[in-house]
C-alpha atoms as a PDB file:
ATOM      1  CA  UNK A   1       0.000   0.000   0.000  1.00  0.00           C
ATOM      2  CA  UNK A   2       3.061   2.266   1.003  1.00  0.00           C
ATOM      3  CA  UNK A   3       3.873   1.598  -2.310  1.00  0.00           C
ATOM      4  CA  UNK A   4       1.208   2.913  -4.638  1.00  0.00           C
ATOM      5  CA  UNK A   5       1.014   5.979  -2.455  1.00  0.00           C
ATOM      6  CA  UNK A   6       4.939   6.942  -2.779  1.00  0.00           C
ATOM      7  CA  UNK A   7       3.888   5.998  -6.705  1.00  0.00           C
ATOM      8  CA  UNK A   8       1.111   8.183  -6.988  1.00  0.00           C
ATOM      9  CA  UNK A   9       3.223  11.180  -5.150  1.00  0.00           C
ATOM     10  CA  UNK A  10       6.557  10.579  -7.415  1.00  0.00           C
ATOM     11  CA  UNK A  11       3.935  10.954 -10.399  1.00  0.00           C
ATOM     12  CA  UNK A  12       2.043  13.398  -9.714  1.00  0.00           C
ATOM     13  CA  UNK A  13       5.854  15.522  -8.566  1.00  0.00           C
ATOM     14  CA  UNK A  14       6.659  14.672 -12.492  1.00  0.00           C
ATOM     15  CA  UNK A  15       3.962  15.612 -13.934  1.00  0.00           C
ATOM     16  CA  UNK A  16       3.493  19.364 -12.318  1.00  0.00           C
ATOM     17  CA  UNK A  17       7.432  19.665 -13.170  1.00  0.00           C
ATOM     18  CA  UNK A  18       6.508  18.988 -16.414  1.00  0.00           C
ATOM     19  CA  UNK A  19       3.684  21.142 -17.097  1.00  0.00           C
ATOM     20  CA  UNK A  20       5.526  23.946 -15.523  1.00  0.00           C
ATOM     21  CA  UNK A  21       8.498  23.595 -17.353  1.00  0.00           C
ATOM     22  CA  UNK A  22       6.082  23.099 -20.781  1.00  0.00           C
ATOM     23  CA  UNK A  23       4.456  26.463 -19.742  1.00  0.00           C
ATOM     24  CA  UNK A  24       7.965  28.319 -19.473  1.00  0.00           C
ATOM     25  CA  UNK A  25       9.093  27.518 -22.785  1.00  0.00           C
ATOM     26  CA  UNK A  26       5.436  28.040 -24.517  1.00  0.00           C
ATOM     27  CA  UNK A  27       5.822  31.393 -22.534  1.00  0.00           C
ATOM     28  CA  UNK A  28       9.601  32.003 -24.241  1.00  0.00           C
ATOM     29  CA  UNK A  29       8.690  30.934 -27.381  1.00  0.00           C
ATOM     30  CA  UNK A  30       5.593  33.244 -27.713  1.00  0.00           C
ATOM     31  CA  UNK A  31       7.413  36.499 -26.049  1.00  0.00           C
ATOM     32  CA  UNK A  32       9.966  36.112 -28.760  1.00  0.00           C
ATOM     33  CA  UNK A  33       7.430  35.791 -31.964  1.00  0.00           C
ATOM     34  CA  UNK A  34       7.032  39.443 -34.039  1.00  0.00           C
ATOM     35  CA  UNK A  35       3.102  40.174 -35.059  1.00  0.00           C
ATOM     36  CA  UNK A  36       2.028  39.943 -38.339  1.00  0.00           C
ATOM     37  CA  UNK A  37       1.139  43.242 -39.912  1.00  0.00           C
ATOM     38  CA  UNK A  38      -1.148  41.416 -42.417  1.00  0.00           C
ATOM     39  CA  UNK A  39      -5.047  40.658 -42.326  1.00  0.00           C
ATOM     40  CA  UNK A  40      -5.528  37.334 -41.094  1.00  0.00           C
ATOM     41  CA  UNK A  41      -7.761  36.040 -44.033  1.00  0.00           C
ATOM     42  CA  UNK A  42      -7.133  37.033 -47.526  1.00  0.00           C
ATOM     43  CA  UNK A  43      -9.986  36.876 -50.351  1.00  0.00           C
ATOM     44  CA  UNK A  44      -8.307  38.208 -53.396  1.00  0.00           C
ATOM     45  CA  UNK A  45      -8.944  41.683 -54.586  1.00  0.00           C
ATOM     46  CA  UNK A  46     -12.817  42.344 -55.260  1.00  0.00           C
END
């Protein structure tokens, strides 16, 4: 029983490590990205 509670701690330790290191670099990657100056959808000339 001691067991599947150490289990269930050591998991649930790895997985909010990796969700908060997933959010840092989402939150790098999208600081460093320039906006796009152009519309968004694009129909031809009319």
């Amino acid at each position: 029983m001691i067991k599947v509670i150490a289990a269930c701690v050591i998991g649930a330790a790895l997985a909010g490590g990796l969700a908060l290191a997933g959010t840092t670099v989402a939150t790098n990657a999208s600081s460093s990205a320039e906006p796009v100056n152009e519309p968004l959808y694009n129909y031809g000339d009319r």
